[in-house]
C-alpha atoms as a PDB file:
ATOM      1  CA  UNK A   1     -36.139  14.458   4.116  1.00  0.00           C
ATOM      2  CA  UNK A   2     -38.854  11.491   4.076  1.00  0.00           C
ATOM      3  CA  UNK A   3     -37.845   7.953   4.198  1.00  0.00           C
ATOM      4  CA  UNK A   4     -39.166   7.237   0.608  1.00  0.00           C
ATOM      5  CA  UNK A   5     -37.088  10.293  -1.150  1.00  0.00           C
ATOM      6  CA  UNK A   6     -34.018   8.810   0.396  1.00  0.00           C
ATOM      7  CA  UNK A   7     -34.901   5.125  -0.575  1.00  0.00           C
ATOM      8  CA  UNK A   8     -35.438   6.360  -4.481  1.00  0.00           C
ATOM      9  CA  UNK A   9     -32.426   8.783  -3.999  1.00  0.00           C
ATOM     10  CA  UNK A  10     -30.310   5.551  -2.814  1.00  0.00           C
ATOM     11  CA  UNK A  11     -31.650   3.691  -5.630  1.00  0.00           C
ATOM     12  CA  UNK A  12     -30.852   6.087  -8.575  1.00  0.00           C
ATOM     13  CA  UNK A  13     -27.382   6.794  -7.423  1.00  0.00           C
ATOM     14  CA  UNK A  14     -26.728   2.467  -6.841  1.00  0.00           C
ATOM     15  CA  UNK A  15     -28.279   2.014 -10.424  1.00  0.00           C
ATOM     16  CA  UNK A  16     -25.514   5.265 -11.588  1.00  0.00           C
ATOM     17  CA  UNK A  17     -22.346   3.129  -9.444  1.00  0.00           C
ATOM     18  CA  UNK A  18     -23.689   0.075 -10.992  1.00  0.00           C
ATOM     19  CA  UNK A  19     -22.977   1.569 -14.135  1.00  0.00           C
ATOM     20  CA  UNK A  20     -26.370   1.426 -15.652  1.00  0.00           C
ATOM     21  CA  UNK A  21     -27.117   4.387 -18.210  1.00  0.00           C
ATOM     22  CA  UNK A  22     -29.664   6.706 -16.311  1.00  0.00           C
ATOM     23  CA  UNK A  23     -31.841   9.502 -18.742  1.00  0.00           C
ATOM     24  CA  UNK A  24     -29.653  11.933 -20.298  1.00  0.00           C
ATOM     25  CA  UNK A  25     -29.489  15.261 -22.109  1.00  0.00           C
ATOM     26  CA  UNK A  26     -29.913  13.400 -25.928  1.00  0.00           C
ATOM     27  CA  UNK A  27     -33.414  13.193 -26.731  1.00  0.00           C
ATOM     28  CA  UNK A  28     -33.518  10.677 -29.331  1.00  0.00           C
ATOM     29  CA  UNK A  29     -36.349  12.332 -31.951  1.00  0.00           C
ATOM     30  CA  UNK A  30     -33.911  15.577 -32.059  1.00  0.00           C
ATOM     31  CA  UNK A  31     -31.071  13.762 -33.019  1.00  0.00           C
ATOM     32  CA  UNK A  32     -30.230  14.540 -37.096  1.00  0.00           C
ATOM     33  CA  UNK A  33     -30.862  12.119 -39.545  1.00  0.00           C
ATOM     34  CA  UNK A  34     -27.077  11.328 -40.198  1.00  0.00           C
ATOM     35  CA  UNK A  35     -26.724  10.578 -36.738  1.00  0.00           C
ATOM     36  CA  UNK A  36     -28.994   8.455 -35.695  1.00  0.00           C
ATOM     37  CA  UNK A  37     -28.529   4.644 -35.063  1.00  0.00           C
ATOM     38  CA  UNK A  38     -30.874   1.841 -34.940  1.00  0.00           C
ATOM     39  CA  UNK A  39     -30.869   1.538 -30.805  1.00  0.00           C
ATOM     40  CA  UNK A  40     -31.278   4.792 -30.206  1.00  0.00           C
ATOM     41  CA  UNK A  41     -28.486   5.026 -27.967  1.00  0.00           C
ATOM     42  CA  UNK A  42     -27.473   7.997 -27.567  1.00  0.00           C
ATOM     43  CA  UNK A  43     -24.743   9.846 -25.593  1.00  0.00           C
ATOM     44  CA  UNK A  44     -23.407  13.670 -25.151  1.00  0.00           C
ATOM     45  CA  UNK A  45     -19.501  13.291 -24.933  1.00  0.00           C
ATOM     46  CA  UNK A  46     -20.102  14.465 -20.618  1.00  0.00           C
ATOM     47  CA  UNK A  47     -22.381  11.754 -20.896  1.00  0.00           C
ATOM     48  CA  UNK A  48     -20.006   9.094 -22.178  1.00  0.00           C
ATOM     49  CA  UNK A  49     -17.522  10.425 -19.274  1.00  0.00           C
ATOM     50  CA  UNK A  50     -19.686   9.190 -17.031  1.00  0.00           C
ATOM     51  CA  UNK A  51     -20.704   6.017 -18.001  1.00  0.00           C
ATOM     52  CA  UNK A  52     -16.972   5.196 -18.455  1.00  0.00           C
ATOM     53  CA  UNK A  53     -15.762   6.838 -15.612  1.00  0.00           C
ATOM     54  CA  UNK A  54     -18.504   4.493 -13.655  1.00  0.00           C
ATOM     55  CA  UNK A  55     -18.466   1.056 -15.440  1.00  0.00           C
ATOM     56  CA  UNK A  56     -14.769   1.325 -15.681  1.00  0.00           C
ATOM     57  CA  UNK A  57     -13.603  -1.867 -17.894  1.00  0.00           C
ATOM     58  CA  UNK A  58     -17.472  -3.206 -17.903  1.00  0.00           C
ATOM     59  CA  UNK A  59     -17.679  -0.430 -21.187  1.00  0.00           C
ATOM     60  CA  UNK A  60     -15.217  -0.334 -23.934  1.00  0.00           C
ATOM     61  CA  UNK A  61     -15.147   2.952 -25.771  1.00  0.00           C
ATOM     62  CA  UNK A  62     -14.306   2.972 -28.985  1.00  0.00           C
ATOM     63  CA  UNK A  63     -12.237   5.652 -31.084  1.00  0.00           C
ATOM     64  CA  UNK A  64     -13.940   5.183 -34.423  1.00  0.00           C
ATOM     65  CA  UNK A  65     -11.672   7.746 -36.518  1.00  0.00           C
ATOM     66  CA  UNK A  66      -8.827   7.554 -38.832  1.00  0.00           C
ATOM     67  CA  UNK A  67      -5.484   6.923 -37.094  1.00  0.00           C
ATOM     68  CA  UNK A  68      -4.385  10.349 -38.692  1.00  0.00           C
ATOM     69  CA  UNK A  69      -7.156  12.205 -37.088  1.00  0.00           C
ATOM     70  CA  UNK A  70      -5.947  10.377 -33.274  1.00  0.00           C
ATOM     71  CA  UNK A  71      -2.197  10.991 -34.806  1.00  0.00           C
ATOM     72  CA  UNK A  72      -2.861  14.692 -35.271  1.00  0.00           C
ATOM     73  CA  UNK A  73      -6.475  16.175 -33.295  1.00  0.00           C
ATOM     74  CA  UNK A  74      -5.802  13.895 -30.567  1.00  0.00           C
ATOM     75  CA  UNK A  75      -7.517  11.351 -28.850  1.00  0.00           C
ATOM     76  CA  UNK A  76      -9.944  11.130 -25.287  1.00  0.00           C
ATOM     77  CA  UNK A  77      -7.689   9.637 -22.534  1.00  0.00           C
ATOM     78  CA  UNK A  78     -10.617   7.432 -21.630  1.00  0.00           C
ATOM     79  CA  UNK A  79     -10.394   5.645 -25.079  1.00  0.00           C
ATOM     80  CA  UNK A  80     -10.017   1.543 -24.740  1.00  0.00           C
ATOM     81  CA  UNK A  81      -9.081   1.614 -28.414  1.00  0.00           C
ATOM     82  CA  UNK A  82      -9.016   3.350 -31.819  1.00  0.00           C
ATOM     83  CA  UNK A  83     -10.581   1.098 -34.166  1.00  0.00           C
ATOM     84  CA  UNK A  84     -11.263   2.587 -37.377  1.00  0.00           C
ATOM     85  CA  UNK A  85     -14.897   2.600 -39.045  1.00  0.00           C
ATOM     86  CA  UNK A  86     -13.746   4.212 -41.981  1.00  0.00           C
ATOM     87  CA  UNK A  87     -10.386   4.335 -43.988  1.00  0.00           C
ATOM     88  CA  UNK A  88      -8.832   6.758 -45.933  1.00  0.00           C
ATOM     89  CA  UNK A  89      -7.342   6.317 -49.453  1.00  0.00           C
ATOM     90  CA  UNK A  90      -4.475   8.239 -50.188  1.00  0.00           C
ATOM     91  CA  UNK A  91      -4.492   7.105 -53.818  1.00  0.00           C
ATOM     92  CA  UNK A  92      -7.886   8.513 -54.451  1.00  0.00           C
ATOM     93  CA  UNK A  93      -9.658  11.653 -54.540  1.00  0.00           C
ATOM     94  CA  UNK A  94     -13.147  12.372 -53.471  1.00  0.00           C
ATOM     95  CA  UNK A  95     -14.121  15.254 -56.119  1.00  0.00           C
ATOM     96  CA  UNK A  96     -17.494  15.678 -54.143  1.00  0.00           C
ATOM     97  CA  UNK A  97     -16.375  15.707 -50.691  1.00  0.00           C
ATOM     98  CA  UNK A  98     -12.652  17.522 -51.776  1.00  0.00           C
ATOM     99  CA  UNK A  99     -10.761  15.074 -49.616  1.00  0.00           C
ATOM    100  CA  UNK A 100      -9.160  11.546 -50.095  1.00  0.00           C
ATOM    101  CA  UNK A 101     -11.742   8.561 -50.372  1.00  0.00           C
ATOM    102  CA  UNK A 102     -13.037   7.342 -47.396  1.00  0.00           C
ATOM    103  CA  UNK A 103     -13.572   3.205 -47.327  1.00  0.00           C
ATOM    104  CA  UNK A 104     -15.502   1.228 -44.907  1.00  0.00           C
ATOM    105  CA  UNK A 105     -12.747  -0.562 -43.009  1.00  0.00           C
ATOM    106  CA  UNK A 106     -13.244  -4.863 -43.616  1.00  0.00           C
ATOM    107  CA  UNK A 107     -11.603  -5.470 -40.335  1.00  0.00           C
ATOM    108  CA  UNK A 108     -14.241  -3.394 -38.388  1.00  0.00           C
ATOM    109  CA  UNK A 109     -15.777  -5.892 -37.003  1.00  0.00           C
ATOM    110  CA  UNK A 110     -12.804  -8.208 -35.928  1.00  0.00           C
ATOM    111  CA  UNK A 111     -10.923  -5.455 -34.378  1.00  0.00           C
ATOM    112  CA  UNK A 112     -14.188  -4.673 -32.027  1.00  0.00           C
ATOM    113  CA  UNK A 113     -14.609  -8.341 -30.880  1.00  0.00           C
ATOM    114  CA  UNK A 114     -11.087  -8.915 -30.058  1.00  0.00           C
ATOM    115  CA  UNK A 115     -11.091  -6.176 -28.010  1.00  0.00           C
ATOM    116  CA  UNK A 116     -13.915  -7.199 -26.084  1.00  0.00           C
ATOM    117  CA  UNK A 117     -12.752  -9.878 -25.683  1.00  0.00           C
ATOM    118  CA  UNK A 118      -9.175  -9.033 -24.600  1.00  0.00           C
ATOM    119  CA  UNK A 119     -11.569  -6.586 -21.666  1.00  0.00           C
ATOM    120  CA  UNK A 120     -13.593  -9.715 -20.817  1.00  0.00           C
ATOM    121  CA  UNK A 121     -16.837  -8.512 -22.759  1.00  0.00           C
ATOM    122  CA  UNK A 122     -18.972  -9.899 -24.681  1.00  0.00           C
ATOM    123  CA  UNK A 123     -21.564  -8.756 -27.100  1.00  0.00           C
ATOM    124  CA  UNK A 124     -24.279  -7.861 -24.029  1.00  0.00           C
ATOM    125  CA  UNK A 125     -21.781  -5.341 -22.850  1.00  0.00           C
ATOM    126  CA  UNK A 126     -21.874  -1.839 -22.940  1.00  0.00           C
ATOM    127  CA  UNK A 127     -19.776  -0.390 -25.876  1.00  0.00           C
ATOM    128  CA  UNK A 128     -19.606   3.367 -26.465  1.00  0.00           C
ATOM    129  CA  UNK A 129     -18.586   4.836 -29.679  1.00  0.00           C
ATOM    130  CA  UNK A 130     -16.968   8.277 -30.438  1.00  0.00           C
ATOM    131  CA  UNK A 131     -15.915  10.284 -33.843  1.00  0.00           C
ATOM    132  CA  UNK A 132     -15.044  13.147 -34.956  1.00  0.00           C
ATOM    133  CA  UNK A 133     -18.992  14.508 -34.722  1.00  0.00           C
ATOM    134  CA  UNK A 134     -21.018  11.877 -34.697  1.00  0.00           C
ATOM    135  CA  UNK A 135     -21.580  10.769 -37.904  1.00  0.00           C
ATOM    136  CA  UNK A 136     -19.049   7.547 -38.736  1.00  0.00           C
ATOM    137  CA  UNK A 137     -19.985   7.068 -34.944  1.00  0.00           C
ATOM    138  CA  UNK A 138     -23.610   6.453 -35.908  1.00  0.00           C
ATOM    139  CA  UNK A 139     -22.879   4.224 -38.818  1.00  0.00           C
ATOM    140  CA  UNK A 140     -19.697   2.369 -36.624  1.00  0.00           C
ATOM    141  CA  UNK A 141     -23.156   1.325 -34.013  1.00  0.00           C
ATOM    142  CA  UNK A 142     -25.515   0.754 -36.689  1.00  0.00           C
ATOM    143  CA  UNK A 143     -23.183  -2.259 -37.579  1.00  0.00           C
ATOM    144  CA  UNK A 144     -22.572  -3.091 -34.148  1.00  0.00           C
ATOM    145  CA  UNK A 145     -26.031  -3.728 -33.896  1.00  0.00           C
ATOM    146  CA  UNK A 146     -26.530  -5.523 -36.427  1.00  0.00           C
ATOM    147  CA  UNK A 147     -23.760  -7.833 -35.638  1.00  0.00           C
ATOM    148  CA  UNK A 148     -25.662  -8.391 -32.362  1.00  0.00           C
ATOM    149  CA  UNK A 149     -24.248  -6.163 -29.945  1.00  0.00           C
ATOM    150  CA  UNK A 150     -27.308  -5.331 -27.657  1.00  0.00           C
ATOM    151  CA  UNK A 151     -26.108  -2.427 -25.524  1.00  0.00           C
ATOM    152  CA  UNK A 152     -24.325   0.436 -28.381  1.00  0.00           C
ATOM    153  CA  UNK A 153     -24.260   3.926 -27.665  1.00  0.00           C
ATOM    154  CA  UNK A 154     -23.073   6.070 -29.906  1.00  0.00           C
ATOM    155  CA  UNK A 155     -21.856   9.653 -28.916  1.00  0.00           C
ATOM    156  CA  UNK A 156     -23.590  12.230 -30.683  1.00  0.00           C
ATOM    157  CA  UNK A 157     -21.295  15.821 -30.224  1.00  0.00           C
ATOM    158  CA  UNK A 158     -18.223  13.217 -31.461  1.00  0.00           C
ATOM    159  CA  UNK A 159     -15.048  14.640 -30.365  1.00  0.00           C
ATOM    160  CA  UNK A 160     -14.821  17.530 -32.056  1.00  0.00           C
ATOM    161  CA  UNK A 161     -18.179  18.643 -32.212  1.00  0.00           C
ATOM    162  CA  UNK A 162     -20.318  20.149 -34.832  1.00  0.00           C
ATOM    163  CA  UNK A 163     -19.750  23.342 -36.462  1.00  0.00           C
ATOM    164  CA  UNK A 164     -21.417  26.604 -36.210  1.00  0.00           C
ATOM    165  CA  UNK A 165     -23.622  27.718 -38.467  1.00  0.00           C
ATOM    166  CA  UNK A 166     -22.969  31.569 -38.236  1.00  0.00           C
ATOM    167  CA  UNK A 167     -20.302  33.915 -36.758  1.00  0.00           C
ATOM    168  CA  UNK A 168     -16.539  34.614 -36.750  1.00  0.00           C
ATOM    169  CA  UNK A 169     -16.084  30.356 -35.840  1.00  0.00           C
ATOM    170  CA  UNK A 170     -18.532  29.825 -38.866  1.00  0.00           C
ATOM    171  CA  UNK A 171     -17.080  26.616 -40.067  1.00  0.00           C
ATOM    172  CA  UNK A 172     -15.028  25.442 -37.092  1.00  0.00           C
ATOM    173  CA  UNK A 173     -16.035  22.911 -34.810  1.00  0.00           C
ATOM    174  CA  UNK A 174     -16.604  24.850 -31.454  1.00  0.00           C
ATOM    175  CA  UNK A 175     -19.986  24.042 -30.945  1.00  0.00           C
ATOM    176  CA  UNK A 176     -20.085  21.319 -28.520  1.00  0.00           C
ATOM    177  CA  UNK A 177     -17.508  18.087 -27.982  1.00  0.00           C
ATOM    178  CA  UNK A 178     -15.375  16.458 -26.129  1.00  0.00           C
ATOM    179  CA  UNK A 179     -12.945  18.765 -26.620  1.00  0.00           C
ATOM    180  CA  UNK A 180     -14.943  21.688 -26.334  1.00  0.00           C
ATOM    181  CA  UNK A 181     -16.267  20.367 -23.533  1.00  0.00           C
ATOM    182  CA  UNK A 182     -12.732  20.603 -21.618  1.00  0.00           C
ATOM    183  CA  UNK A 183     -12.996  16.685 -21.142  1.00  0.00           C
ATOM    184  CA  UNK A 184      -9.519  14.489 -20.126  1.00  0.00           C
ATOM    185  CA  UNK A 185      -7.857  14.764 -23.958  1.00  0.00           C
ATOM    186  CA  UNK A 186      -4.328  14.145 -25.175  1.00  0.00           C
ATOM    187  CA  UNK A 187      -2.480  13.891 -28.242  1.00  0.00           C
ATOM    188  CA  UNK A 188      -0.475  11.227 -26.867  1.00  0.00           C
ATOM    189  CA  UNK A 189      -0.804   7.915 -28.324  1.00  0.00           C
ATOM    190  CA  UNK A 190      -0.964   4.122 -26.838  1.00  0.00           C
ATOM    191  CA  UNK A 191       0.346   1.617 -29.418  1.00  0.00           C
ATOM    192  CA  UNK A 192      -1.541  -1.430 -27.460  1.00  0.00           C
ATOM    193  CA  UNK A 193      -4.518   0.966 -28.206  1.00  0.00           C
ATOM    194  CA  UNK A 194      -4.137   2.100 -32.177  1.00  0.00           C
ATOM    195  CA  UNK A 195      -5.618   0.416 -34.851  1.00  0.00           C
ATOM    196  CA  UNK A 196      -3.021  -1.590 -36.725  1.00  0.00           C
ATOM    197  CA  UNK A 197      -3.280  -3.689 -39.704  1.00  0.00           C
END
């Protein structure tokens, strides 16, 4: 090998243990409409893996679901905490969506800077977000970003993944995720990690 292929080699994989996000599989003008954010951040769950896996406690991902759907579907084992985005009403019925109400949760923001700040980060450091598909997980960075968080990545399969279109799983959510992905999952759940009022 030449000297030059191993100096750019050397430099790619420093910039991956460094824990800087290299060119993924998301190409940002595919993404669907509901899913895309305003920084164009975007992350497959293997993706999100990664980055974790390398920046360790310099990244706080973020469980952005209900604490039924961690109670019940489980939850990634990589998960720094399970903040909701969105909270459901058990009072109240959505007639167009046939399920409960959903309500944008007023402590959103709170819960995400306290835990930065209980990992030592501030609002320049790398925060990864993950729903169920990557919808809420979208909307969760959108105000992220607007709150000034400069580095939000939002992970686009979610954690259960989209659903096909067509076949005998038409309907299900096999189509990509972390789940579906076979990434480290459990249903086991951290208190110091859950969402609680």
């Amino acid at each position: 090998m030449n000297k030059m292929y191993l100096t750019g080699l050397t430099f790619v994989l420093s910039l991956a243990q460094a824990g800087m996000a290299l060119a993924g599989e998301v190409d940002a003008a595919s993404v669907p409409a509901a899913k895309q954010t305003i920084s164009k951040n975007y992350l497959t769950a293997k993706e999100a893996v990664a980055m974790k896996q390398s920046m360790g406690g310099k990244a706080l991902l973020v469980d952005v679901r209900t604490a039924a759907e961690v109670e019940y579907v489980g939850t990634p084992d990589l998960v720094d905490a399970n903040i909701s985005y969105m909270v459901d009403d058990y009072s109240a019925w959505d007639d167009k969506k046939s399920r409960f109400v959903m309500s944008p949760n007023s402590g959103f923001l709170t819960k995400v800077g306290d835990a930065m700040a209980k990992s030592g980060l501030d609002k320049n450091s790398e925060v990864i977000v993950i729903c169920r598909s990557g919808d809420r997980s979208a909307r969760a960075a959108d105000l992220l970003s607007n709150a000034g968080y400069t580095k939000v990545y939002s992970v686009v399969d979610g954690f259960e993944g989209d659903m096909a279109k067509e076949g005998e799983n038409k309907g299900k959510r096999v189509v990509n995720g972390w789940k579906n992905a076979g990434l480290p999952w459990s249903y086991n759940m951290n208190k110091s990690k859950m969402y609680i009022e």
